[in-house]
Protein backbone atom coordinates (compact mmCIF):
# COMPACT_ATOMS: atom_id res chain seq x y z
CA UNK A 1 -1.51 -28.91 17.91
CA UNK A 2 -3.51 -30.91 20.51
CA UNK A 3 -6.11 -33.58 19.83
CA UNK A 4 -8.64 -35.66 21.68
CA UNK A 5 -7.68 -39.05 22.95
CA UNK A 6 -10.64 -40.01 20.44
CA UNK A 7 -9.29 -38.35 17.80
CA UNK A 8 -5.44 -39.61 17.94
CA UNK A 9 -6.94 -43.47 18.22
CA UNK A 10 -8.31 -42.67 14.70
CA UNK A 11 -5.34 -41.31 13.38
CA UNK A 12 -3.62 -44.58 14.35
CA UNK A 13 -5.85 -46.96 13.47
CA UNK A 14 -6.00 -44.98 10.30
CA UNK A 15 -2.24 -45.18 10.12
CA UNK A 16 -2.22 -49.04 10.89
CA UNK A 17 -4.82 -49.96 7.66
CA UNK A 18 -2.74 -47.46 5.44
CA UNK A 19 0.98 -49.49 6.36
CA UNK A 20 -1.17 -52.42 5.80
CA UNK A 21 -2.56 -51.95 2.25
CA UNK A 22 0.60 -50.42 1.96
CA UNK A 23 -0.52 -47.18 1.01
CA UNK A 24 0.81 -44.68 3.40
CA UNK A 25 2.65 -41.71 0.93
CA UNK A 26 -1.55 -42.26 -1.18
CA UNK A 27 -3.51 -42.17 2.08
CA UNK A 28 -0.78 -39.34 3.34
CA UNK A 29 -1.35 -37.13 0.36
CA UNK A 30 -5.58 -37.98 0.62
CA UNK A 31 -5.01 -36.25 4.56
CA UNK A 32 -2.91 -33.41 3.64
CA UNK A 33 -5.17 -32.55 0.83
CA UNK A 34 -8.25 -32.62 3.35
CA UNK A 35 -6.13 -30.74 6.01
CA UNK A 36 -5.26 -27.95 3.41
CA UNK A 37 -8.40 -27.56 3.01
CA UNK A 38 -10.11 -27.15 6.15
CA UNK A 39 -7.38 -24.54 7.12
CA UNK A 40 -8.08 -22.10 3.84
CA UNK A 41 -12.17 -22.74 4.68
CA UNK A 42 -12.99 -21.82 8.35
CA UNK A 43 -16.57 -22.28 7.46
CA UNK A 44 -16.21 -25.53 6.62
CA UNK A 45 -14.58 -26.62 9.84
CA UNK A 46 -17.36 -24.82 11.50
CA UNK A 47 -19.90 -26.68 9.27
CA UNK A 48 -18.13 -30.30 10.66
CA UNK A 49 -18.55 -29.39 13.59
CA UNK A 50 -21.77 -28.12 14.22
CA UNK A 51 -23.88 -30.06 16.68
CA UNK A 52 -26.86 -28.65 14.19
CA UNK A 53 -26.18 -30.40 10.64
CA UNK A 54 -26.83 -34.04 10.52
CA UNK A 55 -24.17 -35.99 9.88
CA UNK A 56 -25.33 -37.40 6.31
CA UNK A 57 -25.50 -33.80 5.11
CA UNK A 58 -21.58 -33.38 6.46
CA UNK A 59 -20.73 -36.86 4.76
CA UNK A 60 -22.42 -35.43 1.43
CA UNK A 61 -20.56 -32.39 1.60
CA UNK A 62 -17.29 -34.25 2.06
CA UNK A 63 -18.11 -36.71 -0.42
CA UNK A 64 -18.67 -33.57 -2.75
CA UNK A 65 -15.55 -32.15 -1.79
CA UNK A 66 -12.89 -35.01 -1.83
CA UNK A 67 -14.13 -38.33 -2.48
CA UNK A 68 -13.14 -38.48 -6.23
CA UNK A 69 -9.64 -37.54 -5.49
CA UNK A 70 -9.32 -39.92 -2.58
CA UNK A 71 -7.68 -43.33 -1.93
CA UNK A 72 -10.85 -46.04 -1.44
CA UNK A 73 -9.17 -46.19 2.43
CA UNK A 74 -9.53 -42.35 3.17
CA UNK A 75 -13.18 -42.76 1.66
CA UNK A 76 -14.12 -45.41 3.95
CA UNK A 77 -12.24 -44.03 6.82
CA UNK A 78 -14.50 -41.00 6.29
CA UNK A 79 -17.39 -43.11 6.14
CA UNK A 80 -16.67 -45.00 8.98
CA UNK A 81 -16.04 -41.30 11.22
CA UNK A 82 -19.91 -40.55 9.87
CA UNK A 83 -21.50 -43.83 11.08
CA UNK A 84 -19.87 -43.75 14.32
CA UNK A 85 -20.88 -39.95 14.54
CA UNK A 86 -17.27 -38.64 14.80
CA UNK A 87 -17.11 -36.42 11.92
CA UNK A 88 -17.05 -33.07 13.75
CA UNK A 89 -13.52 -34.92 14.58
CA UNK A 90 -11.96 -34.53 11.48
CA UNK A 91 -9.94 -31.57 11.67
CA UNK A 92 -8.49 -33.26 14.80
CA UNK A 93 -8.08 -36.85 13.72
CA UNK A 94 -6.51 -35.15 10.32
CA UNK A 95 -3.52 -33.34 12.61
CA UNK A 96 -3.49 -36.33 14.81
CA UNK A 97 -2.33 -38.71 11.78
CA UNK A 98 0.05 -36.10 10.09
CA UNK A 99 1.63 -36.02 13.55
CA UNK A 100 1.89 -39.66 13.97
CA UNK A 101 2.95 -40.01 10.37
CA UNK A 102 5.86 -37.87 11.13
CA UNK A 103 6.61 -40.40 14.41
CA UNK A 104 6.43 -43.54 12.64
CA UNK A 105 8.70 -41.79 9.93
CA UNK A 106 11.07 -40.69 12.21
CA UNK A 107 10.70 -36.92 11.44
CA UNK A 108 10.78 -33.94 13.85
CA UNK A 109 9.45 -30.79 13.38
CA UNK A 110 11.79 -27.78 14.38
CA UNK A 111 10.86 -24.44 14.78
CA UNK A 112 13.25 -21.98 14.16
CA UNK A 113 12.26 -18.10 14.64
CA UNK A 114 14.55 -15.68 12.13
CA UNK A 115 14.80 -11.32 12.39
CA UNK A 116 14.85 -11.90 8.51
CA UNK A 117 14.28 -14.17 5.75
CA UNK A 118 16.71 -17.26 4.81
CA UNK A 119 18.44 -17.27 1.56
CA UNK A 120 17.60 -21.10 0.38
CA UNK A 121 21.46 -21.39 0.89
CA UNK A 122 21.02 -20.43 4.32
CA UNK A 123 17.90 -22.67 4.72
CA UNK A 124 19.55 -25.48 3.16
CA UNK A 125 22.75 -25.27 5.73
CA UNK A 126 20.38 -24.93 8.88
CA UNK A 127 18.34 -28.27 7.62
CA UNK A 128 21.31 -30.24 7.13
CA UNK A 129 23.15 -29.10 10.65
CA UNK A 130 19.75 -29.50 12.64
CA UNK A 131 19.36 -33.24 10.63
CA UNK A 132 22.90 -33.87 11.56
CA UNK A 133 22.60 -32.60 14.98
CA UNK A 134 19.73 -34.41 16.23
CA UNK A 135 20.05 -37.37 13.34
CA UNK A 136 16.75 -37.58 12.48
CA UNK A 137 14.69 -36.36 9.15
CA UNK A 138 13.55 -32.82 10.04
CA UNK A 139 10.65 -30.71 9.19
CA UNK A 140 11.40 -27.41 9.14
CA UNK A 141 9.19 -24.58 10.26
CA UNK A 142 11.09 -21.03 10.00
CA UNK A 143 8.93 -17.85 11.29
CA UNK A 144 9.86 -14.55 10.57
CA UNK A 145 9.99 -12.28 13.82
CA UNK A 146 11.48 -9.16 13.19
CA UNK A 147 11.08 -8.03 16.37
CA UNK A 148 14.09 -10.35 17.50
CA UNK A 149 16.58 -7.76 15.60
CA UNK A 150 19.20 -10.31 14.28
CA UNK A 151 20.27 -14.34 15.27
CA UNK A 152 18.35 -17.09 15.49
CA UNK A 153 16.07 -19.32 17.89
CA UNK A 154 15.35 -23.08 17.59
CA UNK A 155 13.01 -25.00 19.18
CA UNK A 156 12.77 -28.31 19.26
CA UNK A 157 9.89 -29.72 21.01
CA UNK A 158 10.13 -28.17 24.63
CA UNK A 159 13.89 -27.39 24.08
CA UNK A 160 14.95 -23.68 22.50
CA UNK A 161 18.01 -22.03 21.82
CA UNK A 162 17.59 -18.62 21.96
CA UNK A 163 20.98 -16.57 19.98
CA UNK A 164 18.77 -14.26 18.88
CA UNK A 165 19.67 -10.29 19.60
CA UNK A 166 16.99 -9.38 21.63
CA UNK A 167 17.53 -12.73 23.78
CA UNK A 168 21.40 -11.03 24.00
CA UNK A 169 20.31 -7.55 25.18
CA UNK A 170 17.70 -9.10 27.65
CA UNK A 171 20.09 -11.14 29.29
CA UNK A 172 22.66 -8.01 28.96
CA UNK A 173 20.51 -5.69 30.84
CA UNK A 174 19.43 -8.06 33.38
CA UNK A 175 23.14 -8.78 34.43
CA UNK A 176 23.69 -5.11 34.33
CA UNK A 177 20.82 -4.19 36.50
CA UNK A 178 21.94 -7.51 39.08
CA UNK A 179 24.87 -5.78 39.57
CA UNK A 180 23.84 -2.38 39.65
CA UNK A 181 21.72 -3.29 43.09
CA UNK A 182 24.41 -5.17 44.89
């Protein structure tokens, strides 16, 4: 997910003050709870961001929302996007510090695209190769396709390794028509 420039100098500074008071799994848990969320409320994300609403009436609606389940950090953090008038940058600043969370704890996310679901068996071999394979902690993201027929692909960040069936038959019938022409 992309974020502003603006926003990502939030999330770090935000990330800074929570490794500082030594709060980062509290302040963590405060961000996830606010990204959750915005992503089940669309209206509320449109609400932030509206050029229209003043930005007290946004700061009362968070404060309505979240404040008595967050860390006294989060709450000022929150404050401090409202006085500065970067509110309608939540939902980006909020991404922007999961992301950088995940950096400064060393995990990756992996994508990996499946023709059917994993058995937790399954899933819990592929997370420990993929963790052993690039040594790092890894968040895993597995998306059913069914449209791939069987296999697997991975991708981690701009790299993917495609074994999936339909990668097989593409790369099948493109050799076959290749030589077919010469």
């Amino acid at each position: 997910m992309h974020s502003t420039k603006a926003a990502r100098r939030y999330a770090t500074a935000l990330l800074e003050v929570a490794k500082e008071r030594n709060e980062l799994d509290q302040i963590l848990d405060d961000i996830i709870l606010i990204r959750n969320t915005m992503e089940g409320s669309k209206e509320l994300v449109t609400f932030l961001k509206s050029p229209i609403i003043k930005f007290d009436d946004k700061v009362a609606v968070l404060e309505e929302l979240f404040f008595d389940d967050l860390q006294e950090a989060t709450r000022l953090f929150i404050n401090l996007l409202a006085r500065k008038d970067r509110i309608n940058l939540l939902v980006d600043v909020v991404n922007a510090f999961v992301a950088k969370h995940k950096e400064h704890a060393g995990i990756i996310t992996i994508d990996v695209f499946v023709a059917e679901e994993l058995n937790e068996g399954q899933r819990e071999s592929l997370h420990r190769t993929l963790e052993k394979k690039t040594q790092k902690k890894v968040d895993l993201n597995l998306i059913l396709d069914e449209s791939l027929m069987g296999g697997m692909a991975v991708r981690i960040d701009d790299t993917v390794i495609d074994g999936t069936v339909k990668h097989q038959l593409a790369k099948l019938e493109e050799s076959l028509l290749s030589t077919a022409v010469e």
